[in-house]
N, C-alpha and C. Protein backbone atom coordinates (compact mmCIF):
# COMPACT_ATOMS: atom_id res chain seq x y z
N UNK A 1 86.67 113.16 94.81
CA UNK A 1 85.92 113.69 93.65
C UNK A 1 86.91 113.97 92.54
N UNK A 2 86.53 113.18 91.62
CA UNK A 2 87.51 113.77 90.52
C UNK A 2 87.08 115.21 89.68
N UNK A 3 88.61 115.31 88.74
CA UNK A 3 88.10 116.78 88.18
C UNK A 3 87.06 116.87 87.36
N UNK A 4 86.91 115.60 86.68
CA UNK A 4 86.18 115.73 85.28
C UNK A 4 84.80 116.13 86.15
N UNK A 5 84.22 115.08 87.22
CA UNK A 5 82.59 115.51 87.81
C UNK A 5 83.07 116.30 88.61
N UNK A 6 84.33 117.41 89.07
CA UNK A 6 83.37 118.57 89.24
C UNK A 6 83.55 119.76 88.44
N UNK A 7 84.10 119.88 87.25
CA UNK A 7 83.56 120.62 86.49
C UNK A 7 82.15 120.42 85.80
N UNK A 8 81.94 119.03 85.86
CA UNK A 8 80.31 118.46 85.46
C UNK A 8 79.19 119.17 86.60
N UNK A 9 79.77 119.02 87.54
CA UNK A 9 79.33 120.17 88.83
C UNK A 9 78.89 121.36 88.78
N UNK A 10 79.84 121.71 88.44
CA UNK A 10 80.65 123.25 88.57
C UNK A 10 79.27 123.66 87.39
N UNK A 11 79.78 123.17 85.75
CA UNK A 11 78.61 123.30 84.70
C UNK A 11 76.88 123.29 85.40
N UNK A 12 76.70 122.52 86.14
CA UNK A 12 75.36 122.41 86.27
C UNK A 12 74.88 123.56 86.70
N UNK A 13 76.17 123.83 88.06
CA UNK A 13 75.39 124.91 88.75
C UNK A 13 75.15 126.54 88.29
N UNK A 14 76.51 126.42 87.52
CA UNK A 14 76.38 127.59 86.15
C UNK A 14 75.04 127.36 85.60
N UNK A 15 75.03 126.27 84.95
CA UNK A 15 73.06 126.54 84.07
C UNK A 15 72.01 126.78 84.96
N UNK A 16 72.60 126.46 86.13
CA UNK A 16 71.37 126.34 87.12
C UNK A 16 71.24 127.87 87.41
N UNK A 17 71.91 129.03 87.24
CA UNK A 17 72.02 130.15 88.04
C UNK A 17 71.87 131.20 86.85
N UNK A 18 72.39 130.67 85.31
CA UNK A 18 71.78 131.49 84.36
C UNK A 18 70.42 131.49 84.33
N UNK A 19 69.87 130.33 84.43
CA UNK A 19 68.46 129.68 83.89
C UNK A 19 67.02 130.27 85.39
N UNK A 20 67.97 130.76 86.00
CA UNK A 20 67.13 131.39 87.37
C UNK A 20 67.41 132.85 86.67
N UNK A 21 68.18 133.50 86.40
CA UNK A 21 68.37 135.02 86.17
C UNK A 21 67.90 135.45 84.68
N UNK A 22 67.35 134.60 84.13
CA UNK A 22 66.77 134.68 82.41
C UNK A 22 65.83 134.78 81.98
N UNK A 23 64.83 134.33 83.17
CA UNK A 23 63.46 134.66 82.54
C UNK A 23 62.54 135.33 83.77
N UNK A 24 63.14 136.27 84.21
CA UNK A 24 62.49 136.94 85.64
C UNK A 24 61.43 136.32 86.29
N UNK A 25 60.14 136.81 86.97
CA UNK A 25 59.65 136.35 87.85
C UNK A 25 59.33 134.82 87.58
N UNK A 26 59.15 134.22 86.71
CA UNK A 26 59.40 133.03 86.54
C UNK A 26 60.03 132.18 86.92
N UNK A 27 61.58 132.17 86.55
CA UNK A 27 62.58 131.69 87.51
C UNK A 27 62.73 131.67 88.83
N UNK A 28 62.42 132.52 89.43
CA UNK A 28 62.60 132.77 90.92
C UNK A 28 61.35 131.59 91.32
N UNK A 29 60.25 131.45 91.07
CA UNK A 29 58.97 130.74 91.59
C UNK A 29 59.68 129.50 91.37
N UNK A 30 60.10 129.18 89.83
CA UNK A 30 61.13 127.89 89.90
C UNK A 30 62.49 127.20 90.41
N UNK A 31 63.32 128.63 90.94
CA UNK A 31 64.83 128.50 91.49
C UNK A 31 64.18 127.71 93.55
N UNK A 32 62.86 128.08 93.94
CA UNK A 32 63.06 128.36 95.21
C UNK A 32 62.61 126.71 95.24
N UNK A 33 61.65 126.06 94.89
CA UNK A 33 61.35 124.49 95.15
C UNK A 33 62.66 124.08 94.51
N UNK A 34 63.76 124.19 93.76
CA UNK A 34 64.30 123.24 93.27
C UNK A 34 65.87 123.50 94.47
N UNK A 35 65.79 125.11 94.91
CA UNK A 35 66.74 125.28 96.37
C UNK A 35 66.32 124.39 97.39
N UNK A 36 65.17 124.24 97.89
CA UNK A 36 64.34 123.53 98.91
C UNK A 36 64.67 122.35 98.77
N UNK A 37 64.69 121.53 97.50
CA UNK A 37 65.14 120.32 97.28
C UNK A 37 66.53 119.78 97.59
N UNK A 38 67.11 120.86 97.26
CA UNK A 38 68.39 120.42 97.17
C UNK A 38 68.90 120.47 98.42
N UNK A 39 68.26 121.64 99.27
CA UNK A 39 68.86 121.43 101.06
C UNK A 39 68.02 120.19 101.59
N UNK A 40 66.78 119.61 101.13
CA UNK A 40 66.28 118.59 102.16
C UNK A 40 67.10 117.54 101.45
N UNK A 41 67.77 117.44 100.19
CA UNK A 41 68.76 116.52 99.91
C UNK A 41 70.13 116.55 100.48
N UNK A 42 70.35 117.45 101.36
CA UNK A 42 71.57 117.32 101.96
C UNK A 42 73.00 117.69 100.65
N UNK A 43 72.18 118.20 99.68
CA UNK A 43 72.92 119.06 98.30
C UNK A 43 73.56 120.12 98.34
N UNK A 44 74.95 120.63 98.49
CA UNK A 44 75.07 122.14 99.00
C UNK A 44 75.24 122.64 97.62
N UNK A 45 74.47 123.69 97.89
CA UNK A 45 73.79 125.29 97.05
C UNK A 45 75.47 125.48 96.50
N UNK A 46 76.18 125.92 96.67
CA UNK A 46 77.78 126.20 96.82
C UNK A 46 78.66 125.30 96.74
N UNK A 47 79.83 125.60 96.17
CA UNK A 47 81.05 124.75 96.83
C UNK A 47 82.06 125.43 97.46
N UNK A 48 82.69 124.94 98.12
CA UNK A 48 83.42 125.40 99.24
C UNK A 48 85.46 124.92 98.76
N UNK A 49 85.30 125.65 97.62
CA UNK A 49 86.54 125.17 97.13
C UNK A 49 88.22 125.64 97.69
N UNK A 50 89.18 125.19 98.21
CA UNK A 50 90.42 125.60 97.92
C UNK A 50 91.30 125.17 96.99
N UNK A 51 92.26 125.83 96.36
CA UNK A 51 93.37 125.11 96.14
C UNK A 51 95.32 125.37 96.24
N UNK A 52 95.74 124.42 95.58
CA UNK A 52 97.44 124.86 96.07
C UNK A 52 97.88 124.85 94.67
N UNK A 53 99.32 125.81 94.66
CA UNK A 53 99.68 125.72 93.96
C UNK A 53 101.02 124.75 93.65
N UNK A 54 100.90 123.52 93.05
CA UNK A 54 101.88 122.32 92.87
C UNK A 54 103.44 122.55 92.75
N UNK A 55 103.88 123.69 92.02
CA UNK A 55 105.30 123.87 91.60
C UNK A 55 105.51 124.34 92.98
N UNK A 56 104.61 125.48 93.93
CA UNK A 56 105.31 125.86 94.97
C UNK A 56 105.70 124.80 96.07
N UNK A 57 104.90 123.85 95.88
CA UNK A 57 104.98 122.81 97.01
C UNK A 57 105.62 122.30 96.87
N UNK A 58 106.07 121.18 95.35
CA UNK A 58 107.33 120.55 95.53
C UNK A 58 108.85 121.27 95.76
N UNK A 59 108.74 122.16 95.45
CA UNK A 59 109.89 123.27 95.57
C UNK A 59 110.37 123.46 97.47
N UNK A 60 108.63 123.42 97.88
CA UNK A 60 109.55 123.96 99.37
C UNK A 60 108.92 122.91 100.51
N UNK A 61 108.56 121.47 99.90
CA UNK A 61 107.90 120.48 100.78
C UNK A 61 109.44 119.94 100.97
N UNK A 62 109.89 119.66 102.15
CA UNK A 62 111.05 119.25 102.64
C UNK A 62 111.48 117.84 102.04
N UNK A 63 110.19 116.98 101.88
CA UNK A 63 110.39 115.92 101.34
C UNK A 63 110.54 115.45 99.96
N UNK A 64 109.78 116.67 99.05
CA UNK A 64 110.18 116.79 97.74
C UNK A 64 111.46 117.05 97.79
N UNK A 65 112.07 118.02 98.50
CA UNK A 65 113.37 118.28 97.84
C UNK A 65 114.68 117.29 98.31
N UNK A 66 114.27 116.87 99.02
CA UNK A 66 114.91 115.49 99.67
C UNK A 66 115.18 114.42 98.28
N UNK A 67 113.93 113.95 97.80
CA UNK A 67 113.85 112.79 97.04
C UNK A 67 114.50 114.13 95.74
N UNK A 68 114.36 114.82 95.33
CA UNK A 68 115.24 116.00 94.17
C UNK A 68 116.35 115.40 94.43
N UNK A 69 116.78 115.39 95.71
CA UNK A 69 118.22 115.27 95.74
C UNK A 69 119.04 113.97 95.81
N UNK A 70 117.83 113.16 96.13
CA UNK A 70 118.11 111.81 95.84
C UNK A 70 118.41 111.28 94.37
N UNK A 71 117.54 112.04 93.66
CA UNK A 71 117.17 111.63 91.89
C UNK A 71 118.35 112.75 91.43
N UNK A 72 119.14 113.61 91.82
CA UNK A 72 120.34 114.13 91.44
C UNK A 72 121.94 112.89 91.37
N UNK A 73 121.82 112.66 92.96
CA UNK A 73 122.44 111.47 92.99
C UNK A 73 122.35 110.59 92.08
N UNK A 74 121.20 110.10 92.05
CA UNK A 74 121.60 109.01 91.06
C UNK A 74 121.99 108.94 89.83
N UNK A 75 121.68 110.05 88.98
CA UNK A 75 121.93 110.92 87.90
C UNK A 75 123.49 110.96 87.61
N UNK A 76 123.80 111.17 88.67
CA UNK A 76 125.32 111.17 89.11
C UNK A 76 126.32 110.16 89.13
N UNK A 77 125.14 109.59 89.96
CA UNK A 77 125.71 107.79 90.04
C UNK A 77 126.50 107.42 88.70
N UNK A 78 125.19 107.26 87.87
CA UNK A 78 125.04 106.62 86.81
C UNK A 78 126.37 107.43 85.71
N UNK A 79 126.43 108.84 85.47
CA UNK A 79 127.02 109.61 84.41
C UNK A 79 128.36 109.36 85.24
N UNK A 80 128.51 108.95 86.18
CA UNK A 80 130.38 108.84 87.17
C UNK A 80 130.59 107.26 85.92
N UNK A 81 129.53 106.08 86.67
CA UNK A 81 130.25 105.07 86.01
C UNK A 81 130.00 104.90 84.47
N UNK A 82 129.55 105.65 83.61
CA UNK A 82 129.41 105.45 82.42
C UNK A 82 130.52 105.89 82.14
N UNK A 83 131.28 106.96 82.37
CA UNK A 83 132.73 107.89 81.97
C UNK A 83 133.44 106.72 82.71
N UNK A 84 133.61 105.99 84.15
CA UNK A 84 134.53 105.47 84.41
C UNK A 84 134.73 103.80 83.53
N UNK A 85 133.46 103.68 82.84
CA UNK A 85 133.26 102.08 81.88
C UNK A 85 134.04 102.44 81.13
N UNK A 86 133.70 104.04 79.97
CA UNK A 86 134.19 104.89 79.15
C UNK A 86 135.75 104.84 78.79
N UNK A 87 136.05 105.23 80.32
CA UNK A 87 137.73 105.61 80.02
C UNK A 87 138.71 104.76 79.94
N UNK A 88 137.79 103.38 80.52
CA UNK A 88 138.29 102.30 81.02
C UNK A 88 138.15 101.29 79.37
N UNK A 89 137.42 101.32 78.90
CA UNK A 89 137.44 100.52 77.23
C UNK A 89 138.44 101.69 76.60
N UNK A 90 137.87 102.63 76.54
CA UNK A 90 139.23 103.07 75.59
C UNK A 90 140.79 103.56 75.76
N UNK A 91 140.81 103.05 77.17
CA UNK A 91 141.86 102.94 77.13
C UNK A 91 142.79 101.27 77.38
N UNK A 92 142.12 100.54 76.75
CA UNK A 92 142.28 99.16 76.50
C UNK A 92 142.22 99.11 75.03
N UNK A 93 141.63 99.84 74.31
CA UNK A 93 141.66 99.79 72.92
C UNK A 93 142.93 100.39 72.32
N UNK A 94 143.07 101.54 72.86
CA UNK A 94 144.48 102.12 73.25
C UNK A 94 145.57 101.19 72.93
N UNK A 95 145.52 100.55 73.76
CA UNK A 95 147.06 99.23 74.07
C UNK A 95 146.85 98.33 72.98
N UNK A 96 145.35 97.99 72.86
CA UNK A 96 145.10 97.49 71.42
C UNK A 96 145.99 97.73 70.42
N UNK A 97 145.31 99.16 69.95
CA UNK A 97 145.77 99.48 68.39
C UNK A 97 147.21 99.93 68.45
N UNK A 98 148.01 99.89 69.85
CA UNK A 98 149.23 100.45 70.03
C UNK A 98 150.32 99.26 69.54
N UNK A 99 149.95 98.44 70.28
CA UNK A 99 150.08 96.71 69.98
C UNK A 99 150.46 96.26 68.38
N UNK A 100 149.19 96.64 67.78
CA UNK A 100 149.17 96.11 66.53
C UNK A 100 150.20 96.82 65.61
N UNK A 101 150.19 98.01 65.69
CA UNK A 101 150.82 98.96 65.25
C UNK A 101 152.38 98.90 65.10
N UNK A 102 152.68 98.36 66.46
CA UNK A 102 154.16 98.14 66.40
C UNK A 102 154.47 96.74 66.55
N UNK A 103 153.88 95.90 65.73
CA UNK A 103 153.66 94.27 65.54
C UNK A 103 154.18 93.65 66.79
N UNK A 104 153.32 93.77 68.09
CA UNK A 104 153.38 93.51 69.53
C UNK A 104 153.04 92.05 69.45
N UNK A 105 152.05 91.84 68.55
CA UNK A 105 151.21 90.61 68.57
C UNK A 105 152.01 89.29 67.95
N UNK A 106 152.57 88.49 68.46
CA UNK A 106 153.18 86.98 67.93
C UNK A 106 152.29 86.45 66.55
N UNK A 107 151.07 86.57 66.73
CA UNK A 107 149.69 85.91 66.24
C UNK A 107 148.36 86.20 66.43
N UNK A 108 147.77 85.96 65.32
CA UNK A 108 146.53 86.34 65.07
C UNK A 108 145.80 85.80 66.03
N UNK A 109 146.27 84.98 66.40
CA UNK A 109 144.68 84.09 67.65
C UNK A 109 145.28 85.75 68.49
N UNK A 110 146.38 85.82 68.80
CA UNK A 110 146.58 86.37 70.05
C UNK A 110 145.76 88.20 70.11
N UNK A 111 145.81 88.56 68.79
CA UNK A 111 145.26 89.76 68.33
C UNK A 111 143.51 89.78 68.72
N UNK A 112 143.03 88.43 68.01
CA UNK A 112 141.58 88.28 67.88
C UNK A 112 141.48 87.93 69.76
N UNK A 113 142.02 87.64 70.29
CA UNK A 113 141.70 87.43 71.75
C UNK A 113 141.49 88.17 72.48
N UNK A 114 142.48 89.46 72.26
CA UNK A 114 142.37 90.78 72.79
C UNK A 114 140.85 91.41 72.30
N UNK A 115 140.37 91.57 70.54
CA UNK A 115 139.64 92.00 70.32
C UNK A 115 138.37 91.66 70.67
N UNK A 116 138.07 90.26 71.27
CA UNK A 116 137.11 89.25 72.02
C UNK A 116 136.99 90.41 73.32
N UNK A 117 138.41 90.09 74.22
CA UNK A 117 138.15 90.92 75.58
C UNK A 117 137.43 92.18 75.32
N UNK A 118 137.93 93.18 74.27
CA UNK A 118 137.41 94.35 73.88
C UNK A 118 136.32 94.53 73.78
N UNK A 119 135.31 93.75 72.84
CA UNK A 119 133.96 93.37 72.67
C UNK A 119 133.30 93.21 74.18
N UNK A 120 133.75 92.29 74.58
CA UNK A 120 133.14 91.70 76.03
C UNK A 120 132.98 92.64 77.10
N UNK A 121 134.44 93.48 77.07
CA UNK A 121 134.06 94.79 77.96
C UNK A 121 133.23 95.51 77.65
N UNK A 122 132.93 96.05 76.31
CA UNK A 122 132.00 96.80 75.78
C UNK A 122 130.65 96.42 76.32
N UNK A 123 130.19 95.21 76.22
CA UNK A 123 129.00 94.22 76.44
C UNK A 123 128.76 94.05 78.08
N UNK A 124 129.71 94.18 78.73
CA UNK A 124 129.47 94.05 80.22
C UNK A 124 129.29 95.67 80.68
N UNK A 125 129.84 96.71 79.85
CA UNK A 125 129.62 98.06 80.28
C UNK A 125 128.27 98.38 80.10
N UNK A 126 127.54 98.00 79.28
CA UNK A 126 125.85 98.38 78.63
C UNK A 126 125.36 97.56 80.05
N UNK A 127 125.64 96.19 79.84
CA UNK A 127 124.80 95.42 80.94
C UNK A 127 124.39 96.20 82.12
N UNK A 128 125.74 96.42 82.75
CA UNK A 128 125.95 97.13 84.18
C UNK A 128 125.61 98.20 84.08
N UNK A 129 125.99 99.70 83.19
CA UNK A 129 125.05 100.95 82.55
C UNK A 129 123.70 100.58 82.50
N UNK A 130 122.76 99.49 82.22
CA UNK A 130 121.46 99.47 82.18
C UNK A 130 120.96 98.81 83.33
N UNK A 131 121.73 98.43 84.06
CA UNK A 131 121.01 97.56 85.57
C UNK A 131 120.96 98.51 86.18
N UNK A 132 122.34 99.65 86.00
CA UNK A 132 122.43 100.87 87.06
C UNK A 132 121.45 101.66 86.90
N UNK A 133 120.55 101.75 85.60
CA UNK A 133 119.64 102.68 85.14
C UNK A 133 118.10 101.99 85.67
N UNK A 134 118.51 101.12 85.19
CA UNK A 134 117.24 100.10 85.78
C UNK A 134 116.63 100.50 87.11
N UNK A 135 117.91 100.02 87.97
CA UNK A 135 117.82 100.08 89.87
C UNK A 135 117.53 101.75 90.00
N UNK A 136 117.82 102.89 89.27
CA UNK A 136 117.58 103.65 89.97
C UNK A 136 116.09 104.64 88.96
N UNK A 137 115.87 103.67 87.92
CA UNK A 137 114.43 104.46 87.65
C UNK A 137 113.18 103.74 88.66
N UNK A 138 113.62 102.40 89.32
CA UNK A 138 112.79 101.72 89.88
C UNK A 138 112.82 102.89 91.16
N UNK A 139 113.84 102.93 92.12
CA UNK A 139 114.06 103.17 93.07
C UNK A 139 113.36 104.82 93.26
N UNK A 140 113.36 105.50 91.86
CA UNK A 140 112.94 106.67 92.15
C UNK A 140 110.98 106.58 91.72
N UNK A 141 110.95 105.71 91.19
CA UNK A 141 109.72 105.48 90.59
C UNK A 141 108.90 105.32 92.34
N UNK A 142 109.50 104.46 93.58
CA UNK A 142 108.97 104.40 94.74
C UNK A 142 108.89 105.46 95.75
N UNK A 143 109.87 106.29 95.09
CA UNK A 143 109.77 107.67 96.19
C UNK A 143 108.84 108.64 95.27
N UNK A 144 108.74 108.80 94.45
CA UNK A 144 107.26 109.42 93.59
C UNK A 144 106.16 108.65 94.10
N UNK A 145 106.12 107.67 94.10
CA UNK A 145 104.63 107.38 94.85
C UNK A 145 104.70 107.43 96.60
N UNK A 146 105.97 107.49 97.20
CA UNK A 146 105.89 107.75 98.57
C UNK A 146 105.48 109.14 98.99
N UNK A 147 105.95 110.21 97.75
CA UNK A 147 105.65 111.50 97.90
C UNK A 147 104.47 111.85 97.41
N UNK A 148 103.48 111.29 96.95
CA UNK A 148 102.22 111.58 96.32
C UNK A 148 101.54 110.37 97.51
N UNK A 149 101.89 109.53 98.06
CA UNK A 149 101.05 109.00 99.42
C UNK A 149 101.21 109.81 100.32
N UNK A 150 102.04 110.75 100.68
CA UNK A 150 102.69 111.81 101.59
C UNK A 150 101.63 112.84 101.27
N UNK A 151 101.33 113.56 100.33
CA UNK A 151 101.00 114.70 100.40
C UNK A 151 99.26 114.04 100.37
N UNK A 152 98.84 113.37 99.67
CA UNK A 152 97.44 112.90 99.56
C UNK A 152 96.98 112.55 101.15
N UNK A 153 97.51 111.96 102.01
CA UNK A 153 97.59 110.91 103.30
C UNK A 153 97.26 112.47 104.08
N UNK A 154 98.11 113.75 104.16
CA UNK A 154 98.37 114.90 104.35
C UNK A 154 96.39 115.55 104.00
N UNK A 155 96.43 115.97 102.75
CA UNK A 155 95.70 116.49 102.95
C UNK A 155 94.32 116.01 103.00
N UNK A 156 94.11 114.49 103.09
CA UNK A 156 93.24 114.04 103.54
C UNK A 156 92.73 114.32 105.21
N UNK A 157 93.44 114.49 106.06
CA UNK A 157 93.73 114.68 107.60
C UNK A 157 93.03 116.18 107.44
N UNK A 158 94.30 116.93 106.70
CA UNK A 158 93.72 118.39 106.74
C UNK A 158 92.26 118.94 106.49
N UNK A 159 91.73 118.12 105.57
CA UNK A 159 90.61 118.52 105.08
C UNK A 159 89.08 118.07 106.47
N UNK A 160 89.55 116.79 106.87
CA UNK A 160 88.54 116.86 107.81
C UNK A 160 88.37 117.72 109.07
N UNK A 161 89.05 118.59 109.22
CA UNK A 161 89.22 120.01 110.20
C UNK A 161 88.79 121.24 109.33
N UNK A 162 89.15 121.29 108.06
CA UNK A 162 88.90 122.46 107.47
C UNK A 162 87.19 122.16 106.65
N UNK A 163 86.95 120.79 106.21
CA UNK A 163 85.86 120.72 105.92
C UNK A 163 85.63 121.27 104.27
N UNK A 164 86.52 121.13 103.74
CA UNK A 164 86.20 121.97 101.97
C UNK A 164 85.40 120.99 101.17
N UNK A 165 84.76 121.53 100.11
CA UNK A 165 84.23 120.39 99.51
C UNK A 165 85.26 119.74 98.42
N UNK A 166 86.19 120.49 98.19
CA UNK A 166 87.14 120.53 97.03
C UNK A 166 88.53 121.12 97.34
N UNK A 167 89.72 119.99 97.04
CA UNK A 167 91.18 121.05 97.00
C UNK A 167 91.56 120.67 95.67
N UNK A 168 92.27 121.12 95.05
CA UNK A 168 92.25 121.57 93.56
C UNK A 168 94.14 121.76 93.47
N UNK A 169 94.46 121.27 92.78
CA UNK A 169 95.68 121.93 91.98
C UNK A 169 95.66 123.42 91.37
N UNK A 170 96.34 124.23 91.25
CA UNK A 170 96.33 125.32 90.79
C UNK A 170 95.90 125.09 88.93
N UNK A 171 96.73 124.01 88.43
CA UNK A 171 97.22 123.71 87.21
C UNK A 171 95.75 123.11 86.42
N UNK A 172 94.72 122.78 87.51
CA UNK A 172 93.64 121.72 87.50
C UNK A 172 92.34 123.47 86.99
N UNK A 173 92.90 124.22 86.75
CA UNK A 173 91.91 125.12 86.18
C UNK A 173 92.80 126.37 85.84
N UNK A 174 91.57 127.69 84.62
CA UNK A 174 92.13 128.47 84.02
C UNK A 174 92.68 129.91 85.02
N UNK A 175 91.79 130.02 86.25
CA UNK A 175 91.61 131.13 87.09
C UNK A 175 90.92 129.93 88.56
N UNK A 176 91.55 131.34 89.42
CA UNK A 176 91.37 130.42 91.08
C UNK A 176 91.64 132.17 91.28
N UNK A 177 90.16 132.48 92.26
CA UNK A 177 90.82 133.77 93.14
C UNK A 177 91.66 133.53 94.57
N UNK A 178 92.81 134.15 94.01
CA UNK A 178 93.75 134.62 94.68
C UNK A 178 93.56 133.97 96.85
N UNK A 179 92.50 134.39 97.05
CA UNK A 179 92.41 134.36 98.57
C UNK A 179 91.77 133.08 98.68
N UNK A 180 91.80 131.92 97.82
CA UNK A 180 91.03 130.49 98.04
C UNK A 180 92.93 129.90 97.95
N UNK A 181 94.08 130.47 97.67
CA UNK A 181 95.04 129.77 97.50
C UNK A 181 95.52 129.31 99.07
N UNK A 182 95.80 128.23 99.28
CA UNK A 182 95.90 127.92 100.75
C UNK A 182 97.49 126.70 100.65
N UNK A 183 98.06 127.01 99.43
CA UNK A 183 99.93 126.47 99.47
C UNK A 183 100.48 126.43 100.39
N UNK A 184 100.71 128.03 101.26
CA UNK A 184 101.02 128.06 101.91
C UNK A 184 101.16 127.28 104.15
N UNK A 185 99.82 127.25 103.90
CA UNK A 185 99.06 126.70 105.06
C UNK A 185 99.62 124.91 104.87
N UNK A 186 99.31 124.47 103.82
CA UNK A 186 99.83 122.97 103.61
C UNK A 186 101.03 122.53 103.66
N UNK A 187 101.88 123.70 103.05
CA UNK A 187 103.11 123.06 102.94
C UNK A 187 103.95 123.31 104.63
N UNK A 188 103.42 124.34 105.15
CA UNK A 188 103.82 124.30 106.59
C UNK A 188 103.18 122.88 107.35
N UNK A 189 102.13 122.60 107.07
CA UNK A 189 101.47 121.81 107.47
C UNK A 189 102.52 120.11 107.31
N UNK A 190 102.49 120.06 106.22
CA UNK A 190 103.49 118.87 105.70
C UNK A 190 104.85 119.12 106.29
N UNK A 191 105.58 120.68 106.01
CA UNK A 191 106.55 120.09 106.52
C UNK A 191 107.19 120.10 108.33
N UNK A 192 106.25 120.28 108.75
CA UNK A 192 105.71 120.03 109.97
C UNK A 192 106.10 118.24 110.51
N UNK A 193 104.79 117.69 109.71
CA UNK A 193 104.81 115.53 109.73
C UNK A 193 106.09 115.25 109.75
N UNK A 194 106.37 116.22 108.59
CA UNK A 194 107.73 115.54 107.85
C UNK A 194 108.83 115.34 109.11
N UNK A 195 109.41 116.96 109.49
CA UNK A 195 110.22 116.80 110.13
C UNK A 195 110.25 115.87 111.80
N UNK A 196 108.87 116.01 111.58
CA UNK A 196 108.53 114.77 113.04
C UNK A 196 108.53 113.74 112.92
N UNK A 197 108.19 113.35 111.80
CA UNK A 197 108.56 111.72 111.73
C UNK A 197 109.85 111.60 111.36
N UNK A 198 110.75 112.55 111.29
CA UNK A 198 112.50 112.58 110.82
C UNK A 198 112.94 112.44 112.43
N UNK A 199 112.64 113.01 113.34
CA UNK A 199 113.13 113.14 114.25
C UNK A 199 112.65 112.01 115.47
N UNK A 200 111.65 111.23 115.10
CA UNK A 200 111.12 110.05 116.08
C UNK A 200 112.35 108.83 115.44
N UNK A 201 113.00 108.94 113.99
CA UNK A 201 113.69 108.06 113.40
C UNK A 201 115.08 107.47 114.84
């Protein structure tokens, strides 16, 4: 169920419950055939909502913080060889302008040859800086959807034991009372799978 139909839901049953309490004995003669209807429709009167709260879960789902620490790494990866491309052109430019300076160079071809290599390193540092960026926005782009098949796969299972009509993001509305929050219960729950399917590895 998405959010948009069940706040379309949610709205109905609000009008449905003003529109019974608004015009006294009236309403009631009209609230009870249209209750009747809705149980021989197999319609529940109620919803039976929980939800979690998202920041707490990725924070303490074992597998979120796993792939965190994966997407640190690479972060890492990447800012190690950009400084090591970095230190490595300018200090070839270095010998360059050191060169010129103290008329090292026989000849101009021999000057412009160096400044060719210079260029070229420059041009192979972006290449390799953007493949490295490439490979690891892909690579993390697959563990975001492994971790959102993880937790969905999760509380799909959960829900057919608990039976809710609705689990909800915290973030997915303005107010949630307090004792429908069930974070806790899931993320034990998850990291439960988790560490069992770590340990069948």
């Amino acid at each position: 169920m998405s959010i948009s139909s069940l706040l379309v839901g949610l709205a109905a049953i609000s009008l449905t419950a003003c529109s019974s309490t608004g015009n006294g004995n009236e309403s009631n003669t009209d609230a009870a055939p249209a209750a009747k209807a809705a149980a021989a429709e197999g319609t529940p009167t109620t919803l039976n909502i929980r939800y979690i709260d998202s920041d707490s879960l990725l924070a303490n789902y074992n597998l979120a913080k796993d792939l965190q620490e994966a997407t640190m790494r690479a972060v890492s990866r990447i800012d190690n060889a950009r400084q090591a491309k970095g230190n490595e052109i300018q200090k070839f430019a270095a010998q360059v302008q050191q060169k010129a300076q103290s008329n090292g160079y026989l000849s101009e071809a021999s000057y412009n040859a160096d400044m060719q290599k210079l260029q070229k390193m420059q041009q192979d540092a972006e290449n390799y800086l953007a493949n490295l960026s490439r490979n690891a926005d892909n690579e993390l782009a697959q563990q975001q959807i492994q971790l959102n098949d993880s937790i969905e796969s999760f509380i799909k299972a959960f829900n057919k034991e608990r039976g809710y009509d609705a689990i909800l993001y915290k973030n997915a509305g303005v107010y949630f009372n307090p004792a429908l929050d069930i974070t806790a219960e899931v993320i034990k729950g998850l990291n439960a799978r988790y560490n069992k399917v770590g340990e069948n590895k």
